[in-house]
N, C-alpha and C. Protein backbone atom coordinates (compact mmCIF):
# COMPACT_ATOMS: atom_id res chain seq x y z
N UNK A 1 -18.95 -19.45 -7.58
CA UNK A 1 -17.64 -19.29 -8.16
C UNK A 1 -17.75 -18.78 -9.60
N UNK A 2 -18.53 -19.26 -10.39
CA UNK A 2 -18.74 -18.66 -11.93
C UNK A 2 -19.07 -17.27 -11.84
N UNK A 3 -19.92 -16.78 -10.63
CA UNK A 3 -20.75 -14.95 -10.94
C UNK A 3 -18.91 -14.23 -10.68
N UNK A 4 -18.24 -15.09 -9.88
CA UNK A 4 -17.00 -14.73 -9.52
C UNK A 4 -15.86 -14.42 -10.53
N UNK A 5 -15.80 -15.38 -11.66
CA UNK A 5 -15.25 -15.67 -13.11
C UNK A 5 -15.69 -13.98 -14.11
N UNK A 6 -17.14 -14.42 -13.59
CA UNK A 6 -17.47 -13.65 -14.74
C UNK A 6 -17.40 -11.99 -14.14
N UNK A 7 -17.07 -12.01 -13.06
CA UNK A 7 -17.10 -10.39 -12.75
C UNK A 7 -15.46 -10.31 -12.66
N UNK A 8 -14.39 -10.70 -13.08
CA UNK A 8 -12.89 -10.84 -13.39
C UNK A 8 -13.09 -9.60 -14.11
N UNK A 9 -13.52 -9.75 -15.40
CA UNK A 9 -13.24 -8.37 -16.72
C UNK A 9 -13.99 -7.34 -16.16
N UNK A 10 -15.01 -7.35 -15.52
CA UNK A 10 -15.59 -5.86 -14.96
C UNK A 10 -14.80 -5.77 -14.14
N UNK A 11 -13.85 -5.84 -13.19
CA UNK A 11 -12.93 -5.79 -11.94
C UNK A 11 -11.55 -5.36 -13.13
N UNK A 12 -11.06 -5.69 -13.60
CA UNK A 12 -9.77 -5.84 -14.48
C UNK A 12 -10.04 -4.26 -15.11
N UNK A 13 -11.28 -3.82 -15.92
CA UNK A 13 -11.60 -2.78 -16.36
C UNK A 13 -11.83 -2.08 -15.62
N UNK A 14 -11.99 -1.90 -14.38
CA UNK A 14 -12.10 -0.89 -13.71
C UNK A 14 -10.90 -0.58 -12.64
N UNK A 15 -9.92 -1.28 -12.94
CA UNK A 15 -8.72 -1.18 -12.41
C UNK A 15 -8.10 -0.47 -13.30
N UNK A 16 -8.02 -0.72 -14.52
CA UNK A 16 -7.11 0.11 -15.76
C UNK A 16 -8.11 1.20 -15.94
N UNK A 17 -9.13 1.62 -15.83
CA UNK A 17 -9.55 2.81 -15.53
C UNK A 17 -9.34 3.33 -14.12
N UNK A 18 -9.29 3.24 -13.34
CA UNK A 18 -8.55 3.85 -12.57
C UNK A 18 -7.19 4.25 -12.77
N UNK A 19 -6.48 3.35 -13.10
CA UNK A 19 -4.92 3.65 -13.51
C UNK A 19 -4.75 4.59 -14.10
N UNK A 20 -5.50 4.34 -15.66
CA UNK A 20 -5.28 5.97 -16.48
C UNK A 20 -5.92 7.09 -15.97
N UNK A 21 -6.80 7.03 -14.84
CA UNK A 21 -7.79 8.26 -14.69
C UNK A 21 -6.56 9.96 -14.00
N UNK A 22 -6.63 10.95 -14.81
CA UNK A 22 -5.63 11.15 -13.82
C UNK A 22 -6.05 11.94 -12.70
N UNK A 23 -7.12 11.72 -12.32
CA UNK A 23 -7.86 12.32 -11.05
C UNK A 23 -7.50 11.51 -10.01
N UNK A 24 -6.63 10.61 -10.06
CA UNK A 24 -6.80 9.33 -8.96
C UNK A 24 -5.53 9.42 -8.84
N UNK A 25 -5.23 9.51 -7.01
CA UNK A 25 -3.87 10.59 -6.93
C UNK A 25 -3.20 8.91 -7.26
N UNK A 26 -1.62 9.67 -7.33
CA UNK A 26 -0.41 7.77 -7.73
C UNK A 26 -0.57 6.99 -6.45
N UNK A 27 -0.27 7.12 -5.11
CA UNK A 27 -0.79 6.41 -4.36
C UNK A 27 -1.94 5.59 -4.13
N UNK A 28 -2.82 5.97 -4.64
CA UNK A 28 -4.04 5.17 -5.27
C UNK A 28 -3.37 3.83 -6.17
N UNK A 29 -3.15 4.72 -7.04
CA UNK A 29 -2.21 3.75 -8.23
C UNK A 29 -1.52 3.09 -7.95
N UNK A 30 -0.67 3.27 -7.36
CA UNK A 30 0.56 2.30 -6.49
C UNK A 30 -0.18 0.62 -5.68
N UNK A 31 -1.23 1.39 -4.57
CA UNK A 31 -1.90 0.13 -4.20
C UNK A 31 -2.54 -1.10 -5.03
N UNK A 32 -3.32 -0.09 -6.07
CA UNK A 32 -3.93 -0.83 -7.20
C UNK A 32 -2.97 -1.51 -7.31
N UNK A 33 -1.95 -1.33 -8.29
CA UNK A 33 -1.01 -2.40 -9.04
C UNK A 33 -0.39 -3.22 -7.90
N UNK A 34 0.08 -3.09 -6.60
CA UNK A 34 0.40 -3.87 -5.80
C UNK A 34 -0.59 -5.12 -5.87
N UNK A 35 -1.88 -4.42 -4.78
CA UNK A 35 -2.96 -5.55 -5.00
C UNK A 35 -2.97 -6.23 -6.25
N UNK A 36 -3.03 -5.78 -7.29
CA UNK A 36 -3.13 -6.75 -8.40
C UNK A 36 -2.05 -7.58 -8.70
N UNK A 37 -0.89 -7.16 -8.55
CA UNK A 37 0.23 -7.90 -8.76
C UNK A 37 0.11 -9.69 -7.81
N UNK A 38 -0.14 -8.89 -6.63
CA UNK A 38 0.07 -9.92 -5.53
C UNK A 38 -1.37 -11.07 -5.26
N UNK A 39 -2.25 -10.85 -5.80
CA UNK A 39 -3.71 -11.81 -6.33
C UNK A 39 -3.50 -12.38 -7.45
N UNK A 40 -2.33 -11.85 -8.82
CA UNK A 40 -1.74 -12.68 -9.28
C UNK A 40 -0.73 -13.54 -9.31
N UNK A 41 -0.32 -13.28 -8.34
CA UNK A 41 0.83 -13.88 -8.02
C UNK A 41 0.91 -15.38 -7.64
N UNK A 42 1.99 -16.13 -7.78
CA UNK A 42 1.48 -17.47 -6.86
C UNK A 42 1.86 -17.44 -5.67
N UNK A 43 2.54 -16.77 -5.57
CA UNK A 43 3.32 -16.43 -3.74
C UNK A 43 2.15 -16.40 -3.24
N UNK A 44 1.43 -16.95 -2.28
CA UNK A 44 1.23 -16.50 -0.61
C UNK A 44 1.33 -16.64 0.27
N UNK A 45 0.52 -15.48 0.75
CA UNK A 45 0.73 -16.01 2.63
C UNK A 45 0.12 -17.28 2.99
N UNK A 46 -0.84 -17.48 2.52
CA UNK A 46 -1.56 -18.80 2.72
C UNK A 46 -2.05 -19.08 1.58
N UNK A 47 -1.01 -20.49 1.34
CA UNK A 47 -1.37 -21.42 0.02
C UNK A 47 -2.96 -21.39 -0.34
N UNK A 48 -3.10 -21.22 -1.62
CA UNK A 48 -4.37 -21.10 -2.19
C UNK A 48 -5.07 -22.48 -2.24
N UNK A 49 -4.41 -23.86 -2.37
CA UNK A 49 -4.53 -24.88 -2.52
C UNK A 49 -5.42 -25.48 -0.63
N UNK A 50 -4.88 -25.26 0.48
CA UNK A 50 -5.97 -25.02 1.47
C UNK A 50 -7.50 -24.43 1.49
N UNK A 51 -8.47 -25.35 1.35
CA UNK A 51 -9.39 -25.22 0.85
C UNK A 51 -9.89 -23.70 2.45
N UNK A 52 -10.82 -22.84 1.51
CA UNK A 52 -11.12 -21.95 2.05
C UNK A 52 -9.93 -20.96 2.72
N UNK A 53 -9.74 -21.18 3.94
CA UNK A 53 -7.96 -20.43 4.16
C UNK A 53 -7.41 -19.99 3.46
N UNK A 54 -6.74 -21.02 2.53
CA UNK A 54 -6.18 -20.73 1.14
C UNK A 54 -6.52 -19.19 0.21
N UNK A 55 -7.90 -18.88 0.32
CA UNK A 55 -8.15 -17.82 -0.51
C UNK A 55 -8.47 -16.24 0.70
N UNK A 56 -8.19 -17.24 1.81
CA UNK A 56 -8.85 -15.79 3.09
C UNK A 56 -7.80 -14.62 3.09
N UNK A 57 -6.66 -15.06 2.43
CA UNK A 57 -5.82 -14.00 2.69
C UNK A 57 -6.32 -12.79 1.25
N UNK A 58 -6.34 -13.29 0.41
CA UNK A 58 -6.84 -12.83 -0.77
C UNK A 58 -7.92 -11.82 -0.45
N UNK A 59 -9.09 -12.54 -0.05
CA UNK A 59 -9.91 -11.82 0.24
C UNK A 59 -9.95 -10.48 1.06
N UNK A 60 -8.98 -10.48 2.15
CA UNK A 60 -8.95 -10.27 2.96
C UNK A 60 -8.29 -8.90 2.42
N UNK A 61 -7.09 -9.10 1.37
CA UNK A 61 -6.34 -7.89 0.98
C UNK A 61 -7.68 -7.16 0.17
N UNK A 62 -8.36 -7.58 -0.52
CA UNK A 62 -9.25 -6.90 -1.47
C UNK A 62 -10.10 -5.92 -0.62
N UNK A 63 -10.62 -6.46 0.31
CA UNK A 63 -11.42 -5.65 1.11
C UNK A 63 -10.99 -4.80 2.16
N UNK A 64 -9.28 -5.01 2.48
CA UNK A 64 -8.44 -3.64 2.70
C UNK A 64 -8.22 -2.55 2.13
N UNK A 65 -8.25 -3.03 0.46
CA UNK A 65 -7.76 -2.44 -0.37
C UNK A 65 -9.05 -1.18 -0.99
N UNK A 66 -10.37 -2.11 -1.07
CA UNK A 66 -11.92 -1.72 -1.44
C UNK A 66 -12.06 -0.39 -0.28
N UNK A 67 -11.76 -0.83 1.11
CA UNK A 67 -12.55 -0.09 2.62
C UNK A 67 -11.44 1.21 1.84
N UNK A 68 -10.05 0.86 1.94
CA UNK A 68 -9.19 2.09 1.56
C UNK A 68 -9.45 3.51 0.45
N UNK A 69 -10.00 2.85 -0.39
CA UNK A 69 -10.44 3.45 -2.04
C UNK A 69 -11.74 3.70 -1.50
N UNK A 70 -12.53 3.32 -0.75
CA UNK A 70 -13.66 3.77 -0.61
C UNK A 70 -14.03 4.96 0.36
N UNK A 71 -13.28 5.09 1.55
CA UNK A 71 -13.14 6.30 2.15
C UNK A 71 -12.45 7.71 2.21
């Protein structure tokens, strides 16, 4: 959980570089700030407070979001 903490600001910075990049079409952009909005958010689909579950949805969007940006 801490290597997790500490890779927050490398993740955070490379989101706002993406944002400003303007090679990175707005749809790109759009998802970004969604995903980010909604991992900050307290809303979810599955309460975070359910140990493990709780964070699967989370996860789950990131690596929709990662497979998406990556292909």
């Amino acid at each position: 959980m801490k290597e997790l903490l500490l890779l927050l600001p490398n993740l955070a910075r490379l989101v706002l570089g993406l944002a400003r990049d303007p090679n990175v079409p707005t749809a790109t952009k759009v998802v970004l700030a969604a995903a980010a909005v909604y991992l900050v958010s307290p809303v979810d689909l599955l309460p975070d407070f359910i140990p493990f579950v709780g964070y699967l949805d989370d996860v789950v969007l990131v690596a929709i979001v990662l497979d998406g940006l990556l292909t």
